[in-house]
N, C-alpha and C. Protein backbone atom coordinates (compact mmCIF):
# COMPACT_ATOMS: atom_id res chain seq x y z
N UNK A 1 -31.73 12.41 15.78
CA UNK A 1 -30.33 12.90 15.85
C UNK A 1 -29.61 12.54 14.55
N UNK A 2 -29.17 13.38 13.64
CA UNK A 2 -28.60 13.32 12.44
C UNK A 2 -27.25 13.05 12.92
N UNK A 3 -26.35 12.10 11.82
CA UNK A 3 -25.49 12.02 12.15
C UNK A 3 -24.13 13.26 11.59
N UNK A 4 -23.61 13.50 12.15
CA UNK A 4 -22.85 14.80 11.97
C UNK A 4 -21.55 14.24 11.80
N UNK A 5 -20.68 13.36 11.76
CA UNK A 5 -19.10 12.99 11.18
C UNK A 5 -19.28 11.59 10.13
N UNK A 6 -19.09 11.97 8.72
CA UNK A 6 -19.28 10.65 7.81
C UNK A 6 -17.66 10.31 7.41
N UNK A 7 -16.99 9.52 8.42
CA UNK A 7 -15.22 9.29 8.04
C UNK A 7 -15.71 8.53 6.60
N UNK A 8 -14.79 9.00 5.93
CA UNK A 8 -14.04 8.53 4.38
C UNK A 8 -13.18 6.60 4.88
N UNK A 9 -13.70 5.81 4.70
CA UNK A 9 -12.51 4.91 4.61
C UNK A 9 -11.70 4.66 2.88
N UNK A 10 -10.69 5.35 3.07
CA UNK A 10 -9.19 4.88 2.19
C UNK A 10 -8.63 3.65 2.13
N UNK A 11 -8.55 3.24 1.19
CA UNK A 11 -7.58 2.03 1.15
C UNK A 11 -6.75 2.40 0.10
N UNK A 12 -5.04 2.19 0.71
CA UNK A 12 -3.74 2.57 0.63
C UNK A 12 -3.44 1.34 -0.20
N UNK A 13 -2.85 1.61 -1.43
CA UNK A 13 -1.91 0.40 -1.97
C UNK A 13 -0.61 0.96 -2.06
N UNK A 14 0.36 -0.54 -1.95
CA UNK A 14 1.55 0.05 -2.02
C UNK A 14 1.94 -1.54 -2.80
N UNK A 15 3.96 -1.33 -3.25
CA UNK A 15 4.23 -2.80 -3.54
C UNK A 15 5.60 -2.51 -3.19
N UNK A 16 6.06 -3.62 -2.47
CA UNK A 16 7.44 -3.97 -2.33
C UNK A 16 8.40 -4.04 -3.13
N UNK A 17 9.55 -3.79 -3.00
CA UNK A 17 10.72 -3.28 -3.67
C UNK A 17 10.55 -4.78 -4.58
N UNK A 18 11.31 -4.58 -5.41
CA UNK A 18 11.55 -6.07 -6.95
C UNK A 18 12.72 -6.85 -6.18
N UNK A 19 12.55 -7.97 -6.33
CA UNK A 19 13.41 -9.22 -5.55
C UNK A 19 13.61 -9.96 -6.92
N UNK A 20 14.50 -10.71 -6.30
CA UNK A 20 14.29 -11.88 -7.14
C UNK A 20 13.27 -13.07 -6.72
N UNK A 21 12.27 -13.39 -7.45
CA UNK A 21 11.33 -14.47 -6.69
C UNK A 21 11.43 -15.23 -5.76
N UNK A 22 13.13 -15.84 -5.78
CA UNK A 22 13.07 -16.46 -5.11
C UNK A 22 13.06 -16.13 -3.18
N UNK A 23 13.41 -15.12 -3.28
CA UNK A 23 14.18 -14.47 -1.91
C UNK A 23 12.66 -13.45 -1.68
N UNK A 24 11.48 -13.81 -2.59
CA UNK A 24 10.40 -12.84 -2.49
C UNK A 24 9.53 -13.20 -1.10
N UNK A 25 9.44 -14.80 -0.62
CA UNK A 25 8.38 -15.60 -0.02
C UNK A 25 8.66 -14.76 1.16
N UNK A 26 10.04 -14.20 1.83
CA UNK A 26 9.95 -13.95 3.03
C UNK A 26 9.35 -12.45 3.07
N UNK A 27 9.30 -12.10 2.20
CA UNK A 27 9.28 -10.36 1.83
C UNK A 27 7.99 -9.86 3.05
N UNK A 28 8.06 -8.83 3.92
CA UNK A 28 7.04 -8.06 4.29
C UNK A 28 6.69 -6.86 4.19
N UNK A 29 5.18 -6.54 4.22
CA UNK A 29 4.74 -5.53 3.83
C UNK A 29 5.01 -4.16 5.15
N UNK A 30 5.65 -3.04 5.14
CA UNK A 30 5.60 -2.10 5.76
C UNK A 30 4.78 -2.17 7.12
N UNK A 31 5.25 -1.87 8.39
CA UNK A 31 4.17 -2.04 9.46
C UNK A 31 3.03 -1.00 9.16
N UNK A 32 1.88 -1.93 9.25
CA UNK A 32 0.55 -0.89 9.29
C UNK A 32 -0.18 -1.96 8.08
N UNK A 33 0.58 -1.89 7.15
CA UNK A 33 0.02 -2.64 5.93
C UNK A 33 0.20 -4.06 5.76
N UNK A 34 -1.15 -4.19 5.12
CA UNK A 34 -1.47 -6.09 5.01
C UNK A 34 -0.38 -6.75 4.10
N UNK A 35 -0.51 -7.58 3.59
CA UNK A 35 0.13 -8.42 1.91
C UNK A 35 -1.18 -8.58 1.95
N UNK A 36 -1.51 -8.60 0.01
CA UNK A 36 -2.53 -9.17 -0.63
C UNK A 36 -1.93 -10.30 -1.46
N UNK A 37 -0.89 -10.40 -1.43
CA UNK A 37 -0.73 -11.58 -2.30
C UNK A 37 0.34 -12.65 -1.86
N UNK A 38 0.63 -13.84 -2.07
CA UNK A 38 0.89 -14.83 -1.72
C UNK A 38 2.21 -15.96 -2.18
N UNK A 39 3.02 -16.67 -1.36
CA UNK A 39 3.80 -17.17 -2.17
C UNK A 39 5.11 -15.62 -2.46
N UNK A 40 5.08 -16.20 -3.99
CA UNK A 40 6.58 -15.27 -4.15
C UNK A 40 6.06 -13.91 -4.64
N UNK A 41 4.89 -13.68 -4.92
CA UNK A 41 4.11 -12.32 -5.11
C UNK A 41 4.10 -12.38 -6.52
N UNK A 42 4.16 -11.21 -7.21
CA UNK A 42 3.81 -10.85 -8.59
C UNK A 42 4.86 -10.91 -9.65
N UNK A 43 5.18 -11.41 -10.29
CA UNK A 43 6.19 -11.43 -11.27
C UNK A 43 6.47 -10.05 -12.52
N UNK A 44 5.92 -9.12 -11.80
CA UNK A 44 5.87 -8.05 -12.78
C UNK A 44 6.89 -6.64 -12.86
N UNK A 45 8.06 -7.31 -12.37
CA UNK A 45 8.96 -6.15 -12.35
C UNK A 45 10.51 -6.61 -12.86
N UNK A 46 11.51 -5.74 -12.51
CA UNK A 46 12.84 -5.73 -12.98
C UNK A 46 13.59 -5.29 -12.07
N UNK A 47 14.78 -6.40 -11.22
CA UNK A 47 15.70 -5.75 -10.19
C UNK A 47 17.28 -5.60 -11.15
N UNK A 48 17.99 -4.65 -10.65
CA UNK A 48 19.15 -4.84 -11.31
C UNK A 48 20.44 -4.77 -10.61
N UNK A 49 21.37 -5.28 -11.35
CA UNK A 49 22.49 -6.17 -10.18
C UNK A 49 23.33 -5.31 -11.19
N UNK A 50 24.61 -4.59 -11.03
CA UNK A 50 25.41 -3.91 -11.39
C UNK A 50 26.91 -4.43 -11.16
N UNK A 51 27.70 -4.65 -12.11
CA UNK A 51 29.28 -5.45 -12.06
C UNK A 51 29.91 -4.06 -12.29
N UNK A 52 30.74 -4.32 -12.36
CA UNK A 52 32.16 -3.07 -12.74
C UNK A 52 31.66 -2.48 -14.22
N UNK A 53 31.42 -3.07 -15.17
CA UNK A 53 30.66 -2.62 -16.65
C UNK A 53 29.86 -2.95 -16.91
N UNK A 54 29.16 -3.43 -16.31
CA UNK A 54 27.49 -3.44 -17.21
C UNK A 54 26.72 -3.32 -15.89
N UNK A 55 25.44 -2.81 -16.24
CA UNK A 55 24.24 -2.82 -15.10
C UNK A 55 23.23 -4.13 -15.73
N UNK A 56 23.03 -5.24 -15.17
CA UNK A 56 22.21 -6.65 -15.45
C UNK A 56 20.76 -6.10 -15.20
N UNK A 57 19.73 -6.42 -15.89
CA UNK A 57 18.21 -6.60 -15.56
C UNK A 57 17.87 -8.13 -15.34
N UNK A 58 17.18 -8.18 -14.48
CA UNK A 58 15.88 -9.51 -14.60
C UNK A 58 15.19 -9.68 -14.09
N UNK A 59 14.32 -10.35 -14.47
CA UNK A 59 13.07 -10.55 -14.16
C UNK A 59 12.53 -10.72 -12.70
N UNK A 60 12.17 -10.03 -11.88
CA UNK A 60 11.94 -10.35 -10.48
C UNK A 60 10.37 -10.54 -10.15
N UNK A 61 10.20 -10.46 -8.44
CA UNK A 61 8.96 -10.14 -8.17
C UNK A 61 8.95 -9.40 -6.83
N UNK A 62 7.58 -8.72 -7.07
CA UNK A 62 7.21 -8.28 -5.64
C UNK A 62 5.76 -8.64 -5.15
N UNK A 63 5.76 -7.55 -3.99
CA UNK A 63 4.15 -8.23 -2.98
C UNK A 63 3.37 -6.82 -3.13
N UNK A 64 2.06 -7.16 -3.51
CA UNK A 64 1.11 -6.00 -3.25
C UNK A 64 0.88 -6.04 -1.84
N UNK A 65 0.91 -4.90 -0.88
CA UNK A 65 0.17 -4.37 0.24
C UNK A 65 -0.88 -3.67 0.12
N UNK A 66 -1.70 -3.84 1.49
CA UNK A 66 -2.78 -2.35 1.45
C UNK A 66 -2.71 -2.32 2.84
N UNK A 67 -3.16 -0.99 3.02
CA UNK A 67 -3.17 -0.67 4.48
C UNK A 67 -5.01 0.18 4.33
N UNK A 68 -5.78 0.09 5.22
CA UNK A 68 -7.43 0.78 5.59
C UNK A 68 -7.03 2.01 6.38
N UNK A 69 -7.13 3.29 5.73
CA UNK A 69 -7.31 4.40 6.72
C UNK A 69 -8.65 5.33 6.51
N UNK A 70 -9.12 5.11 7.68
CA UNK A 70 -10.21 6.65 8.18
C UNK A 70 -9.81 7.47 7.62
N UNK A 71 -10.22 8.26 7.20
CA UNK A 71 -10.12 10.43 7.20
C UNK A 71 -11.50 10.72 7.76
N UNK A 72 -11.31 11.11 8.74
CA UNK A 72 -12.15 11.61 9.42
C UNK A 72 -12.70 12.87 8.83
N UNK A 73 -14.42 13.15 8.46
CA UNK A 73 -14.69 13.74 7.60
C UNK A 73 -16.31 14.29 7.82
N UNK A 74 -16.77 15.33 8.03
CA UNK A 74 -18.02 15.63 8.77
C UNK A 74 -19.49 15.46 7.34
N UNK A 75 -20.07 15.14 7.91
CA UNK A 75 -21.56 14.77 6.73
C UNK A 75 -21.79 16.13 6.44
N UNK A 76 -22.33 16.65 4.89
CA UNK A 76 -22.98 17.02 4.10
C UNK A 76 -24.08 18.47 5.62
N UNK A 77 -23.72 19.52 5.53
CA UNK A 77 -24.13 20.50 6.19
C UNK A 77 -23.50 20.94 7.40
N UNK A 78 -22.65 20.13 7.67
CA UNK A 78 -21.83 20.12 8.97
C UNK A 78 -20.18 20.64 8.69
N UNK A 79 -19.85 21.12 9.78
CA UNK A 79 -18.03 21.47 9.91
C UNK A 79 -17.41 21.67 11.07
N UNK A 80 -16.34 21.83 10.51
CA UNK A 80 -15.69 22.70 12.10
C UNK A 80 -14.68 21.09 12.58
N UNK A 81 -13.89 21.47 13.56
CA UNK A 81 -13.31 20.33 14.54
C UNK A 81 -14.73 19.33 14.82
N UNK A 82 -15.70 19.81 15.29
CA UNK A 82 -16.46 19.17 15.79
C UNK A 82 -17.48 18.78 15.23
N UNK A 83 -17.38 18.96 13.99
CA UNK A 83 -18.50 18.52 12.67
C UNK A 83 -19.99 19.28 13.45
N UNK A 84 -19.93 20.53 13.38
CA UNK A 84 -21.03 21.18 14.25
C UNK A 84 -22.12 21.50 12.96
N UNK A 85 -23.21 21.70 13.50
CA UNK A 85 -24.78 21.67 12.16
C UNK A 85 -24.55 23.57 12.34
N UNK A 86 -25.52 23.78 11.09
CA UNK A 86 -25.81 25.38 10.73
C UNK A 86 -26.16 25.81 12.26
């Protein structure tokens, strides 16, 4: 018996909005998706805080997520809803 549905597993990255580090530790990732990283997350971005005349940059951080999805996907000779053979 050949197998007739070969699902695709996807893995989804995403990253959380830019914080300031400090206010990063509580940060969570979207329901569905993991955190990969730890603490105050990644220091690789820029949030900005806006006064009456000037718009401020600095230095923030965020959290990498991933989330694992299936695509359901029929093997090599097969199709249909039901991943059916020739």
């Amino acid at each position: 018996q050949m197998k007739k549905q070969c699902d695709q597993k996807l893995l989804i990255r995403m990253k959380t909005e830019c914080v300031p580090c400090s206010l990063n530790l509580e940060t969570q990732c979207p329901a569905g998706y993991t955190r990969i990283t730890n603490g105050t997350g990644i220091p690789d971005c820029r949030y900005y805080l806006e006064t009456k005349t000037h718009t401020l940059s600095f230095p923030g951080c965020r959290h990498h997520c991933m989330k694992e999805f299936e695509q359901p996907e029929c093997c090599q000779g097969h199709w249909g809803p039901d991943c059916m053979g020739k």
